[in-house]
Protein backbone atom coordinates (compact mmCIF):
# COMPACT_ATOMS: atom_id res chain seq x y z
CA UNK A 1 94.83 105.12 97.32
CA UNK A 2 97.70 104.28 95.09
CA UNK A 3 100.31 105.42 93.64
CA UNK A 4 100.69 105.62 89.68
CA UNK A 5 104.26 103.89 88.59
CA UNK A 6 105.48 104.05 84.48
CA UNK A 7 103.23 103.16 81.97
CA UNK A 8 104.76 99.59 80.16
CA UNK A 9 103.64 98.93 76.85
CA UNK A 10 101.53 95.57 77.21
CA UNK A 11 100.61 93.07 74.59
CA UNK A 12 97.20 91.92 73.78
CA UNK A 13 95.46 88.55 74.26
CA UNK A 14 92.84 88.08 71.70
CA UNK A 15 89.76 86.48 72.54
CA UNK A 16 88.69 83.71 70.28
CA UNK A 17 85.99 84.59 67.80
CA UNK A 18 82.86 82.41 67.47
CA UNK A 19 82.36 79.91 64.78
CA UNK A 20 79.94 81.15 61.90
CA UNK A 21 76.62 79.77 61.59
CA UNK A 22 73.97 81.09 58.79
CA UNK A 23 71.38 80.82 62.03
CA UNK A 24 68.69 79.47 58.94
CA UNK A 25 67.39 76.54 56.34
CA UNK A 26 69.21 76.48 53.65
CA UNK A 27 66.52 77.11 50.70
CA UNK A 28 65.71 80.86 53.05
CA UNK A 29 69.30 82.12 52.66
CA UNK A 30 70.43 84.04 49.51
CA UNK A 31 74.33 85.28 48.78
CA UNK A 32 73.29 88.44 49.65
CA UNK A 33 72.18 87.37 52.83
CA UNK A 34 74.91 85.35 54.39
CA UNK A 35 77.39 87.75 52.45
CA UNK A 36 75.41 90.76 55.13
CA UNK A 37 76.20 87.92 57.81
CA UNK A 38 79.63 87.76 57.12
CA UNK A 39 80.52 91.36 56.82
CA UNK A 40 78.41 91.93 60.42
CA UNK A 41 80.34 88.99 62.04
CA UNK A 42 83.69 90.27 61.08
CA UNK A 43 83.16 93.78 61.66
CA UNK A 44 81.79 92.10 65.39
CA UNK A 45 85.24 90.39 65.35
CA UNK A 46 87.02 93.86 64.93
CA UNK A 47 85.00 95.73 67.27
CA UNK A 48 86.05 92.94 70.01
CA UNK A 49 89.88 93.31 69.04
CA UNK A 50 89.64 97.22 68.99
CA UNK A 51 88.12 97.20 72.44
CA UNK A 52 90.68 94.77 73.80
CA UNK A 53 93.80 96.52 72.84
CA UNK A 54 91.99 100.03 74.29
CA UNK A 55 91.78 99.10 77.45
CA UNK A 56 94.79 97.05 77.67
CA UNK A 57 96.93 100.11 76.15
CA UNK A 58 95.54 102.46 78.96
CA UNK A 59 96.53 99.74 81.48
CA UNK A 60 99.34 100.99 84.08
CA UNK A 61 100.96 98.93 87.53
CA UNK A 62 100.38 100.85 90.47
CA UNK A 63 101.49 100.09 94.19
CA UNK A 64 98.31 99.22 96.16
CA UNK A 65 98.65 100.78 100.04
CA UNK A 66 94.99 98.47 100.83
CA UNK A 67 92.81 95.98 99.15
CA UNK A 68 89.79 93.46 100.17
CA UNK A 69 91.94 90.68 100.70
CA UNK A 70 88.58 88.30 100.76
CA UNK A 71 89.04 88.94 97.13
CA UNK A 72 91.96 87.15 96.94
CA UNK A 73 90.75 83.14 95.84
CA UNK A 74 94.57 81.42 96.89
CA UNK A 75 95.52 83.29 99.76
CA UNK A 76 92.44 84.87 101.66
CA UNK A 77 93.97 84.64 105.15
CA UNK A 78 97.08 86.40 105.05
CA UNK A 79 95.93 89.63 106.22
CA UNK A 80 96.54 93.44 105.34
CA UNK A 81 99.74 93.70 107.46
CA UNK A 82 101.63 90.84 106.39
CA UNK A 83 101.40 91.56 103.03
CA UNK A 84 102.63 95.37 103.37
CA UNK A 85 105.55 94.82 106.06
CA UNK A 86 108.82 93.43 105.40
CA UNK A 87 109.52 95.34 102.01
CA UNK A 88 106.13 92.92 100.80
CA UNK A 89 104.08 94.60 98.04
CA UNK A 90 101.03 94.88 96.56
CA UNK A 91 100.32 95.55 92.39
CA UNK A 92 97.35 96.96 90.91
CA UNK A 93 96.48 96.82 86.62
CA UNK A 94 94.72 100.15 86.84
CA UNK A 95 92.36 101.03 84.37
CA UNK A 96 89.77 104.10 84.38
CA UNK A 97 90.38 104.47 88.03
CA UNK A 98 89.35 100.61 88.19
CA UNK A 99 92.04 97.85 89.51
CA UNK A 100 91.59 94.95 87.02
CA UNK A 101 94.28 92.74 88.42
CA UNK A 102 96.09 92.33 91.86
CA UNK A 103 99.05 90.40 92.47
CA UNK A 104 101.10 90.44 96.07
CA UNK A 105 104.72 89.79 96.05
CA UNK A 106 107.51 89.41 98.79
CA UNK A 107 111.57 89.92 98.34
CA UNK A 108 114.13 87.08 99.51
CA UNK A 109 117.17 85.97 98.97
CA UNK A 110 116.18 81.91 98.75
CA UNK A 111 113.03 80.44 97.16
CA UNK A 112 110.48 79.56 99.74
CA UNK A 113 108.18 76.26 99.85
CA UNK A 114 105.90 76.93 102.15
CA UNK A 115 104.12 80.23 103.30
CA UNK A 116 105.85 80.25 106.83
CA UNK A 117 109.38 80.05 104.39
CA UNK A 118 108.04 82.91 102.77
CA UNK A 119 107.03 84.91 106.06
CA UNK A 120 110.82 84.61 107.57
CA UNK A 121 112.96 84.73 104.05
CA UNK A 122 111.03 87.89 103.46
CA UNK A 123 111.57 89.27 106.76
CA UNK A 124 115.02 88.39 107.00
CA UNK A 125 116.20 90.00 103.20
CA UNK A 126 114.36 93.04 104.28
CA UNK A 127 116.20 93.38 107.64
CA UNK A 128 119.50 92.58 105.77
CA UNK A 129 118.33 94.30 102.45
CA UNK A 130 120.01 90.97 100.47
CA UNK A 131 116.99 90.65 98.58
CA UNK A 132 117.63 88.91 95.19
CA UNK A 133 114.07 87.22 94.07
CA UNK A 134 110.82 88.31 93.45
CA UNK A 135 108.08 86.03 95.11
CA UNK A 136 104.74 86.32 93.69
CA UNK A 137 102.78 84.55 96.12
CA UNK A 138 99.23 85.38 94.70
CA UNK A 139 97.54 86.93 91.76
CA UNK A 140 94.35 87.15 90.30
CA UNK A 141 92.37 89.30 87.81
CA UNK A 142 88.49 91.16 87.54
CA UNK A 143 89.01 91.05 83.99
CA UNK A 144 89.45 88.90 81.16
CA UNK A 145 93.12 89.25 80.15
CA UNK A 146 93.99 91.22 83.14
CA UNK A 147 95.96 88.37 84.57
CA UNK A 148 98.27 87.71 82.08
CA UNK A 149 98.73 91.45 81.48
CA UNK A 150 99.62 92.14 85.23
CA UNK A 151 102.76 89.38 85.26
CA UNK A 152 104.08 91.32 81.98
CA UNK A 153 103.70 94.36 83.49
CA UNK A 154 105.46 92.78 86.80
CA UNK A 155 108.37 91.72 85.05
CA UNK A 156 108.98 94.41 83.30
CA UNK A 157 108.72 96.97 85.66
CA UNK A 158 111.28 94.77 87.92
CA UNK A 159 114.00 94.81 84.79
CA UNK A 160 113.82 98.40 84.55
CA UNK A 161 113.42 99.61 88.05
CA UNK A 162 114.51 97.09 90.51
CA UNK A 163 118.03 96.31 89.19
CA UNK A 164 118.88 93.90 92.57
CA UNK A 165 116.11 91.66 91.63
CA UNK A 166 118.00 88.48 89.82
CA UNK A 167 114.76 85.94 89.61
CA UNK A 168 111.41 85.87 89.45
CA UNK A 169 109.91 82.64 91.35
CA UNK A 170 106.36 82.19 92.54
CA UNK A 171 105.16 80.48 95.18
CA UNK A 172 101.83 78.87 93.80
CA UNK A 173 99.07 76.53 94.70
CA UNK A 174 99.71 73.05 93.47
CA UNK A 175 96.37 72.78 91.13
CA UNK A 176 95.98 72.26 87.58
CA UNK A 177 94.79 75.86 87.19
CA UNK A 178 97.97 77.87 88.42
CA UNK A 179 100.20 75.33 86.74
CA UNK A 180 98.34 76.55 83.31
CA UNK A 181 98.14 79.79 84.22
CA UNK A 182 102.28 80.53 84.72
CA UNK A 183 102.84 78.36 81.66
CA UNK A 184 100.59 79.56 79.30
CA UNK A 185 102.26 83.12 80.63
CA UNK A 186 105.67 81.80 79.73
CA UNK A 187 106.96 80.87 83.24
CA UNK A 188 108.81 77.38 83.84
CA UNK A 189 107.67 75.09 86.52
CA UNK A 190 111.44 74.23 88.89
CA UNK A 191 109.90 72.95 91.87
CA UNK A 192 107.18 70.88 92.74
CA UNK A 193 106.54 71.26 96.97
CA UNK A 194 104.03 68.99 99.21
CA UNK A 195 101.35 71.72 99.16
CA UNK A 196 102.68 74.20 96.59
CA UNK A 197 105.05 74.63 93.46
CA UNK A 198 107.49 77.39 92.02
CA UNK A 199 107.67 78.93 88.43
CA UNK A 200 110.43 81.03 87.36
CA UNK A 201 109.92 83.93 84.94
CA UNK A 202 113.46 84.90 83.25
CA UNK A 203 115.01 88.21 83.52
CA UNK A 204 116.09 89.53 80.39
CA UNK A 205 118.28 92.32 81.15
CA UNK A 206 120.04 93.94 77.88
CA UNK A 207 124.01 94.02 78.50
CA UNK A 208 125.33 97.43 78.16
């Protein structure tokens, strides 16, 4: 079950296309030939960018109440509970009635370094409701694109309806992959931990 929050107009990741190759000997292919090639490989081209922006234009962020947390490749053994209690969240990328995307965030008012930081600085801004930062602790995708769709979606949704949220900081594994993921996204890497490492992802709030 979840529950459907404001569409956010997302922006498209194109996949690369293939190099062309005639596929044949030279003295067997005539201009009319690899001209037929070229028109098919483009219009293949278009077909793949069409589809993309479809689905990721019908994309919306919902609030997840349960999920297979098995699924989740960083953080598999933080459980159901602790990632629902203490004003924690879960995010869904819903498409077609299909969840494409999951990230899991928590609310403090410091920037943890360690999972047990993030257990009690969560707890504690939701019993004192002084909750400044965003913690994405985990996120991952079913679909190509999904990914880097879901963080958009993320921040934007926090700018427009979560106005006592200053930062966005994760709290991510310290491997080659994450660090590529959050800066190919746009995120800048401010702390490097003994087991993990934080990105920020800037607020832009437009001044009334």
């Amino acid at each position: 079950m979840f529950i459907y929050i404001k569409y956010i107009a997302p922006v498209a990741q194109l996949d690369r296309v293939s190099d062309y190759e005639s596929g044949g000997r030279g003295f067997e292919s005539s201009p009319a030939r690899q001209t037929n090639e070229i028109i098919m490989e483009i219009k293949s081209f278009k077909d793949r960018v069409d589809n993309f922006f479809k689905w990721v234009k019908g994309t919306e962020l919902v609030l997840l109440n349960d999920i297979d947390v098995n699924e989740d490749p960083v953080r598999p053994h933080l459980d159901l509970n602790f990632r629902t209690s203490y004003g924690r969240q879960i995010y869904g990328l819903a498409y077609d009635d299909n969840i494409e995307g999951i990230v899991c965030v928590a609310m403090t008012e410091e920037i943890p370094h360690t999972e047990k930081e993030l257990e009690l600085m969560s707890k504690n801004s939701y019993l004192e409701k002084n909750s400044t930062i965003m913690i994405p602790y985990t996120v991952w995708s079913r679909k190509r694109g999904a990914g880097k769709e879901i963080m958009k979606k993320i921040i934007n949704h926090t700018i427009k309806n979560m106005p006592n949220i200053e930062k966005i900081v994760t709290l991510s594994p310290l491997t080659p992959m994450a660090t590529h993921y959050h800066i190919r996204n746009g995120a800048e890497l401010i702390s490097i931990n003994s087991e993990t490492q934080n990105f920020e992802y800037k607020i832009n709030r437009k001044q009334d």
